[in-house]
C-alpha atoms as a PDB file:
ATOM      1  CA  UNK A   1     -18.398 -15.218 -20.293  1.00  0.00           C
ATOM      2  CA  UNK A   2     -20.892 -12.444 -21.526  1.00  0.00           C
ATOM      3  CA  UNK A   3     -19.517 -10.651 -24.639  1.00  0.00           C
ATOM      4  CA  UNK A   4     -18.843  -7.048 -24.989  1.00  0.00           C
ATOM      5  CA  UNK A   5     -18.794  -6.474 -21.001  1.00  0.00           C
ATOM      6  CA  UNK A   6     -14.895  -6.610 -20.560  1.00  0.00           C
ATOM      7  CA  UNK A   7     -12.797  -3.554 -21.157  1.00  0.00           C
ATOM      8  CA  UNK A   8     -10.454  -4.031 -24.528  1.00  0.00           C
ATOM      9  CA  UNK A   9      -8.083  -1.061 -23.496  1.00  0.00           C
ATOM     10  CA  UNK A  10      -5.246  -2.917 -21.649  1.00  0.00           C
ATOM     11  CA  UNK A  11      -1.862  -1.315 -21.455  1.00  0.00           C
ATOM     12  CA  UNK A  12       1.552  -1.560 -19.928  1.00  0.00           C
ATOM     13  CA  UNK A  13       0.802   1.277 -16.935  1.00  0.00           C
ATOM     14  CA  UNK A  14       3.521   2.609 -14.506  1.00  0.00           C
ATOM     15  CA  UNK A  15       2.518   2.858 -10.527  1.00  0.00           C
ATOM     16  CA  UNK A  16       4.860   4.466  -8.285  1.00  0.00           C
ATOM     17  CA  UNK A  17       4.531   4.186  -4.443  1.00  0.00           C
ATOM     18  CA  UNK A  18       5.467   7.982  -3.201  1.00  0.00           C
ATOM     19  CA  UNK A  19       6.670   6.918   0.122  1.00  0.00           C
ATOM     20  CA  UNK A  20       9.269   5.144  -0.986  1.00  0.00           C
ATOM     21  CA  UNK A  21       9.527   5.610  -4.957  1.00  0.00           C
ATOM     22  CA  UNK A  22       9.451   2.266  -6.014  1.00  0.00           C
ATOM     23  CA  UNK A  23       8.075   1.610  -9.353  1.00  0.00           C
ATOM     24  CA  UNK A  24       5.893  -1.408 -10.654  1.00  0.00           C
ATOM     25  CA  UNK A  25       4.685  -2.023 -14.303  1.00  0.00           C
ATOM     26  CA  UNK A  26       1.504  -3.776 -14.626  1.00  0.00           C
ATOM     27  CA  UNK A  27      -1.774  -4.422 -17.001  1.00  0.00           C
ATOM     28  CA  UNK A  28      -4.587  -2.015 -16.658  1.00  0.00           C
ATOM     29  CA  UNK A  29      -6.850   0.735 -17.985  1.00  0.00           C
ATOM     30  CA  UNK A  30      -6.775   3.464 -15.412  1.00  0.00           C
ATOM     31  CA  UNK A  31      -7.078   6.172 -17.259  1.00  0.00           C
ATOM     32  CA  UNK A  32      -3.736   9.181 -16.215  1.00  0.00           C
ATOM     33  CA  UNK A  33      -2.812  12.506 -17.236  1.00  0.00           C
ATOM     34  CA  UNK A  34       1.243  11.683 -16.507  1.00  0.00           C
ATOM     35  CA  UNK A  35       3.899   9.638 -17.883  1.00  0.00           C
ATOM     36  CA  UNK A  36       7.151   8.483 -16.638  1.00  0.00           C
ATOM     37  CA  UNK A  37      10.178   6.918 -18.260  1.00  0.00           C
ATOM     38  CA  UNK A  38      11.129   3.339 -16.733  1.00  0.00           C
ATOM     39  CA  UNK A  39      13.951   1.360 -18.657  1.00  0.00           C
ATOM     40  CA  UNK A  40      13.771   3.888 -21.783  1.00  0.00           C
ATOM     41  CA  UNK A  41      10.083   3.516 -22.634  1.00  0.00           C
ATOM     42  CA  UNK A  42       7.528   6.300 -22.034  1.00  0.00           C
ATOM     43  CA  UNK A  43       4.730   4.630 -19.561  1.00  0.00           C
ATOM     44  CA  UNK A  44       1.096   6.197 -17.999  1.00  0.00           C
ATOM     45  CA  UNK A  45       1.993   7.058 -14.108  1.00  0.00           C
ATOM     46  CA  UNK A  46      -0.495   6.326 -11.681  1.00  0.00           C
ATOM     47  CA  UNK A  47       0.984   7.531  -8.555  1.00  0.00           C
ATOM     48  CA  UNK A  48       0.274   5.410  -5.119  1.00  0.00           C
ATOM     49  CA  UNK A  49       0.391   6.797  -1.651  1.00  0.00           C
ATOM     50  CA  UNK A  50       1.337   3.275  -0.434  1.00  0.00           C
ATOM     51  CA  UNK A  51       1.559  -0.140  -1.665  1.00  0.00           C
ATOM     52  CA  UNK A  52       2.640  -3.462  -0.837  1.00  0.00           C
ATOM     53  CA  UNK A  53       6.239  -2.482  -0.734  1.00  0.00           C
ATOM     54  CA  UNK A  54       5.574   0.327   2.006  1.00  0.00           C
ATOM     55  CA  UNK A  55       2.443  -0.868   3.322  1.00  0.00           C
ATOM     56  CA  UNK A  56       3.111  -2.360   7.195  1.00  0.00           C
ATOM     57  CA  UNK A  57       1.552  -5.658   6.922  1.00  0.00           C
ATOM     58  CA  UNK A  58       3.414  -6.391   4.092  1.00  0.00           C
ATOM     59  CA  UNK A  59       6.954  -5.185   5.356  1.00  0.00           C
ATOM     60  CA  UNK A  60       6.715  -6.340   8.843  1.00  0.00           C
ATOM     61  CA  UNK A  61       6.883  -2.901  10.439  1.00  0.00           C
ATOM     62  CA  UNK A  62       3.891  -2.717  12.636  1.00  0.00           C
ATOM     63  CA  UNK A  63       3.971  -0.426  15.328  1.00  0.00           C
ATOM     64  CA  UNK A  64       2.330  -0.681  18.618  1.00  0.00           C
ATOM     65  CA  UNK A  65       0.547   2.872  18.946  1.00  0.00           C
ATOM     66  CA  UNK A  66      -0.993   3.305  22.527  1.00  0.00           C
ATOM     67  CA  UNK A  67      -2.247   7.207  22.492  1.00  0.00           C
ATOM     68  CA  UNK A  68      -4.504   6.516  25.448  1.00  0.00           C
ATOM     69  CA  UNK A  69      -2.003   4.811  28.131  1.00  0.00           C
ATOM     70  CA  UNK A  70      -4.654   1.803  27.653  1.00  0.00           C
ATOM     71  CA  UNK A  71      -1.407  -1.263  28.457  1.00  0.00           C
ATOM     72  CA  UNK A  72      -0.652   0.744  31.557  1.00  0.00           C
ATOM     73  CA  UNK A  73      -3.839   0.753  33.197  1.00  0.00           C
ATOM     74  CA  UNK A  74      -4.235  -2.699  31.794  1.00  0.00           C
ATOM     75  CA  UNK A  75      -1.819  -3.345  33.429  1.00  0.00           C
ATOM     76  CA  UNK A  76      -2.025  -1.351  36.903  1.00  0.00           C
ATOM     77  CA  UNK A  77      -5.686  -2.567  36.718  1.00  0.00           C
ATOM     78  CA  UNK A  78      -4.672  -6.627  36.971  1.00  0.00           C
ATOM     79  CA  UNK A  79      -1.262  -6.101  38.781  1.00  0.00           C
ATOM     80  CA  UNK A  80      -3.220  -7.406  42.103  1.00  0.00           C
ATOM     81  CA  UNK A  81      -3.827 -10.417  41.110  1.00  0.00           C
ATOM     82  CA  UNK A  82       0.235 -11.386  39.788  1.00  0.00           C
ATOM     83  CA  UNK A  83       0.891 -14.421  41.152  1.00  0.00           C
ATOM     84  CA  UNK A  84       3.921 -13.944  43.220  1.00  0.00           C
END
């Protein structure tokens, strides 16, 4: 490993996920204005807009989102030749 490349500012950091307020303590040195308390202890807050506890891939919550009616004329387009 080349010397004197790495970072040497590591701390405990606090991200919260705003869609759902779930909070995760991890290793970093993102550098934040805010704090929050978790557990009694003052942490840095870096505040998510979603992570893997909201994100849909992660949760299972996909949603099918057809804005253009493109299944029905799929659909009405190969209707003719349903075997019958």
């Amino acid at each position: 490993m080349k010397q004197g490349i790495h970072p040497e500012n590591y701390r405990v950091v606090a991200f919260k996920d705003m869609s759902n307020d779930e909070i995760f303590l991890t290793k970093s040195t993102v550098n934040t204005k805010e704090s929050i308390e978790v557990e009694g202890k003052e942490y840095p807050l870096v505040k998510l807009e979603i992570s893997r506890s909201s994100h849909p891939f992660y949760t299972g919550k996909t949603k099918l989102v057809d804005s253009a009616g493109r299944i029905d004329k799929f659909k009405n387009k190969y209707a003719k030749f349903k075997k019958k």
